[in-house]
C-alpha atoms as a PDB file:
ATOM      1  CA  UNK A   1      27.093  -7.820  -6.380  1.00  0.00           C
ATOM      2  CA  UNK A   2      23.082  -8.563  -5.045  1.00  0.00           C
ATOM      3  CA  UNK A   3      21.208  -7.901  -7.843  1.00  0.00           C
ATOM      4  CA  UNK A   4      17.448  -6.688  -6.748  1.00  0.00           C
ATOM      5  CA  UNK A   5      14.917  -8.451  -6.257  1.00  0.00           C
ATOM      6  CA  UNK A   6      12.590  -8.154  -9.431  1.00  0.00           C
ATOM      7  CA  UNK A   7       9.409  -8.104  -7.721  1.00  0.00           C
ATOM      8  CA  UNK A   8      10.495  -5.240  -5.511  1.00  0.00           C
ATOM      9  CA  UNK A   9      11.735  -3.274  -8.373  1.00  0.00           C
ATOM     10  CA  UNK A  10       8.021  -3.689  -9.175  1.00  0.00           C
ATOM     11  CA  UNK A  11       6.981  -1.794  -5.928  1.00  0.00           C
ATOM     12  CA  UNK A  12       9.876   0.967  -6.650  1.00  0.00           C
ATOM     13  CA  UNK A  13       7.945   1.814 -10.066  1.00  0.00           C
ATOM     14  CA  UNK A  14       4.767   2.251  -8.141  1.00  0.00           C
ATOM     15  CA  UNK A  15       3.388   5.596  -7.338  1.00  0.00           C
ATOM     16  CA  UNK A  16       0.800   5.596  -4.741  1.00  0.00           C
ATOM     17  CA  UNK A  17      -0.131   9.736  -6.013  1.00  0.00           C
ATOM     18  CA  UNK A  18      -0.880   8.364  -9.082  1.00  0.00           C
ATOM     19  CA  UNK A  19      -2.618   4.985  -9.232  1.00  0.00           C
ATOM     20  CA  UNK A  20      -4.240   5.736 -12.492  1.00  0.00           C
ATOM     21  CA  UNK A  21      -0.681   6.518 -14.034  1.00  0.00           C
ATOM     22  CA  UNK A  22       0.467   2.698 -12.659  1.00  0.00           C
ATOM     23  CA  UNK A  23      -2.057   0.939 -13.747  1.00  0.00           C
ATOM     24  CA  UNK A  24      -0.266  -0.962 -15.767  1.00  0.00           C
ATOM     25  CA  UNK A  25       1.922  -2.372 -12.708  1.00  0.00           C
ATOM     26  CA  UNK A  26      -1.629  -3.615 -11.315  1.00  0.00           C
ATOM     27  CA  UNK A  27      -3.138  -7.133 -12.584  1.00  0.00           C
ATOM     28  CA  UNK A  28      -7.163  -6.029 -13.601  1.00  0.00           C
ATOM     29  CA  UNK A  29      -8.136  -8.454 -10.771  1.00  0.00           C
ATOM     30  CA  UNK A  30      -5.836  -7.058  -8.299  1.00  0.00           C
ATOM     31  CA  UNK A  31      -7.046  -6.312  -4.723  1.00  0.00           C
ATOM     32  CA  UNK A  32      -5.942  -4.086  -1.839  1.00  0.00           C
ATOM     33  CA  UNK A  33      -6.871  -5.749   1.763  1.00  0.00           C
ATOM     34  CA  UNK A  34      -7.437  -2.854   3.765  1.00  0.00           C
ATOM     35  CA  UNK A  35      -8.008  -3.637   7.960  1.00  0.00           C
ATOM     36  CA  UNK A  36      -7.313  -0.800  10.254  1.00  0.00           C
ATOM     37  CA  UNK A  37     -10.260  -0.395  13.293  1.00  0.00           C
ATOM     38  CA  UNK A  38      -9.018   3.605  13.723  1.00  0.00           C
ATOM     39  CA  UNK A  39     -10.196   4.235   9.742  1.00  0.00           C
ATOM     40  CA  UNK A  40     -13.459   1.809   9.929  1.00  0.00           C
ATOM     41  CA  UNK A  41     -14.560   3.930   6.997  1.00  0.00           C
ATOM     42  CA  UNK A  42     -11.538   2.945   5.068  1.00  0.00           C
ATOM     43  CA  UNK A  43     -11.848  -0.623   5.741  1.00  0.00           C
ATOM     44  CA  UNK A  44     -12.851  -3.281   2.932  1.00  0.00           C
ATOM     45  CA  UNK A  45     -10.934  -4.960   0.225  1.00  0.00           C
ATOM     46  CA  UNK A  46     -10.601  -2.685  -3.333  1.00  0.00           C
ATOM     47  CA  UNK A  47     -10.585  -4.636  -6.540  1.00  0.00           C
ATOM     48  CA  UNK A  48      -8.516  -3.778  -9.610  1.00  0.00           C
ATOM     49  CA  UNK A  49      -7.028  -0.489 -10.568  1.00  0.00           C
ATOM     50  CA  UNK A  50      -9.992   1.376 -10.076  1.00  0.00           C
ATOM     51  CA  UNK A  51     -10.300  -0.113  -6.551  1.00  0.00           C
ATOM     52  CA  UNK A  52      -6.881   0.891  -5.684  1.00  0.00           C
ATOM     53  CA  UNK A  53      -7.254   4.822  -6.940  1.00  0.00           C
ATOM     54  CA  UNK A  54     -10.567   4.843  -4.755  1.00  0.00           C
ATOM     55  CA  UNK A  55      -8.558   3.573  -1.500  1.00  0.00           C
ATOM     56  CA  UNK A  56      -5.880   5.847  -2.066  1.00  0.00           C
ATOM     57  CA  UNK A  57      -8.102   9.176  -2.610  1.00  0.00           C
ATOM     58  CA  UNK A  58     -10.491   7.827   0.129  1.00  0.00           C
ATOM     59  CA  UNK A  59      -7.747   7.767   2.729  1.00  0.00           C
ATOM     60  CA  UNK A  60      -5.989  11.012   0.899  1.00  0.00           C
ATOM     61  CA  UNK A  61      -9.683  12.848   1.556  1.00  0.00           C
ATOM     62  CA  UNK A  62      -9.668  11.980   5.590  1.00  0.00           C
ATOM     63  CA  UNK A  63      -6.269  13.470   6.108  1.00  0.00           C
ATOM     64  CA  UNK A  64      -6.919  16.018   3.607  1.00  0.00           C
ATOM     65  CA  UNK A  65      -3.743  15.004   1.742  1.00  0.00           C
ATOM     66  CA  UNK A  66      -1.530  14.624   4.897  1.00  0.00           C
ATOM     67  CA  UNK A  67      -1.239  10.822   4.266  1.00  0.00           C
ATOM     68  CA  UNK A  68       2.448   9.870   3.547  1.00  0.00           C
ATOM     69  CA  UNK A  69       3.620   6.760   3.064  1.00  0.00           C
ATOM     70  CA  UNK A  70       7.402   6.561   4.408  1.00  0.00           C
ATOM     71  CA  UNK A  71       9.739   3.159   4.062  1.00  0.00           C
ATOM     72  CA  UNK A  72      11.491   1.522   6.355  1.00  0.00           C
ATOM     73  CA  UNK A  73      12.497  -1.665   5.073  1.00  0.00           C
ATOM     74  CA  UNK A  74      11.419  -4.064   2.176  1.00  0.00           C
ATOM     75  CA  UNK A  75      12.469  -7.372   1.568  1.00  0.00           C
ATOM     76  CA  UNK A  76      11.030  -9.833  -1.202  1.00  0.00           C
ATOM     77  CA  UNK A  77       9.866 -13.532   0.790  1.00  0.00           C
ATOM     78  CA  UNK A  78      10.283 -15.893  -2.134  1.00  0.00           C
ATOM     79  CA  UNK A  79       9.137 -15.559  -5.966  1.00  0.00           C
ATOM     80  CA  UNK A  80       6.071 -13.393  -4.891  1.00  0.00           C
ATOM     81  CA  UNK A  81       5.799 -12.029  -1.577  1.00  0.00           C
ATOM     82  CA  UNK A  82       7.174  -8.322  -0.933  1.00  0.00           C
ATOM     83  CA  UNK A  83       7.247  -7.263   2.808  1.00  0.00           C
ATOM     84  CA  UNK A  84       7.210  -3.697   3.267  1.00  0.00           C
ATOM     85  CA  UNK A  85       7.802  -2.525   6.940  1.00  0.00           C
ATOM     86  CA  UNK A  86       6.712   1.407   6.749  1.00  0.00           C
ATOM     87  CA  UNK A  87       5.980   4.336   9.387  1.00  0.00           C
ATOM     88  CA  UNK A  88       2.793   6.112   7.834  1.00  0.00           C
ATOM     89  CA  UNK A  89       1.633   9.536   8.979  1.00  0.00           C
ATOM     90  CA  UNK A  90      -1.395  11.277   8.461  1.00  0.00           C
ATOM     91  CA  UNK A  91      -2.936  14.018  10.063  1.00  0.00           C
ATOM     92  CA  UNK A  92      -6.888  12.993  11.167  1.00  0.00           C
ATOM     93  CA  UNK A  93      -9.522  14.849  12.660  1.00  0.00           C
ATOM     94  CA  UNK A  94      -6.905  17.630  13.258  1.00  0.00           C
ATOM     95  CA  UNK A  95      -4.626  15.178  15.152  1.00  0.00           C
ATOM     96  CA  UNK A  96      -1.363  14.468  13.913  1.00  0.00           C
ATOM     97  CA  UNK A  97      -0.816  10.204  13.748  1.00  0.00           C
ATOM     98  CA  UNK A  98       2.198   8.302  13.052  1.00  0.00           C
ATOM     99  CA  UNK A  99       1.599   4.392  12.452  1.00  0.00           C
ATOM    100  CA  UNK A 100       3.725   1.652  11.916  1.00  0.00           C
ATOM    101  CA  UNK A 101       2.754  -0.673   9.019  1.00  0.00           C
ATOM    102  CA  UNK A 102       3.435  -3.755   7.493  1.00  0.00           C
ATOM    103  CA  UNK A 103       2.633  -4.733   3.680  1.00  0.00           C
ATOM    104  CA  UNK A 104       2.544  -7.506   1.919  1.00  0.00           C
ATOM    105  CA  UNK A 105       2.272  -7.541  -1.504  1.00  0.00           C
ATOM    106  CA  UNK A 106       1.959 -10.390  -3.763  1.00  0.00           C
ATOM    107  CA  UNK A 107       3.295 -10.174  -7.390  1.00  0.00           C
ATOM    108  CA  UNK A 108       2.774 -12.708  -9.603  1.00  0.00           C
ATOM    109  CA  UNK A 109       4.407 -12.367 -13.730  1.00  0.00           C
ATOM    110  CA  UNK A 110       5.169  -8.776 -12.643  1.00  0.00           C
ATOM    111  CA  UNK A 111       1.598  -7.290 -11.389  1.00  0.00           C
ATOM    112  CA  UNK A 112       0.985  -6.708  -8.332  1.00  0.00           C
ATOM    113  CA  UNK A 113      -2.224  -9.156  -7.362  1.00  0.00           C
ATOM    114  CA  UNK A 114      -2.587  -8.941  -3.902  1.00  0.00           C
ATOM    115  CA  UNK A 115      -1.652  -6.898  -1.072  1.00  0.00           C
ATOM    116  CA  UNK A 116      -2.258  -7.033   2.862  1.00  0.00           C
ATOM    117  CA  UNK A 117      -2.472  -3.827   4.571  1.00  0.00           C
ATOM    118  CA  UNK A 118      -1.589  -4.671   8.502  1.00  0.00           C
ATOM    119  CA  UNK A 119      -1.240  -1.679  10.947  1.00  0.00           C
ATOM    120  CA  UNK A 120      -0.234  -1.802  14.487  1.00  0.00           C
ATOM    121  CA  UNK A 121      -3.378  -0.048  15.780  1.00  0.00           C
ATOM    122  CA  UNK A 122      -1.149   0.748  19.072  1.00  0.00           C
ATOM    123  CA  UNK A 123       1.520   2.928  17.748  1.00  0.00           C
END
């Protein structure tokens, strides 16, 4: 039997509504690497817990809540990288958007530390 992966169990504890509530899941110095050049607002790196509540209700305020986040695949790379292959939809400037996404989080003693937020700006 494949046991999971302990970093992605990690992820699976993770709820993105409530940032403040996983906190604990996030090291203090974590940061969120956000590039997308459709949401240049939304673009920037976010820093710590704090950093990742502000991305989430910044992008939850443009799509006036529409923003889902729905899984494809995940696989863990290693002893710290998670790759997360997700279809994310969102509803923006009354236009309905469906993006595929790739994340890469980096988990180090159990916290997430790092992640890379890379969205195919075509899809």
């Amino acid at each position: 039997m494949n046991q999971e992966h302990p970093n992605i169990a990690v992820l699976k504890k993770l709820d993105l509504t409530n940032i403040a509530g996983a906190a604990d899941l996030l090291a203090e110095d974590a940061v969120f690497r956000y590039f997308n050049p459709r949401l240049p607002d939304v673009q920037g790196d976010y820093v710590g817990p704090k950093g990742f509540q502000a991305f989430f209700e910044k992008i939850g305020g443009l799509t006036k809540g529409t923003f889902k986040v729905n899984p494809i695949s995940i696989f863990a790379a290693g002893d710290e990288l998670v790759v997360v292959h997700s279809k994310n939809t969102m509803t923006l400037e009354d236009q309905q958007i469906a993006t595929h996404v790739v994340v890469v989080w980096r988990i180090v003693d159990g916290k997430i530390k790092e992640v890379w937020d890379i969205p195919s700006v075509y899809s």
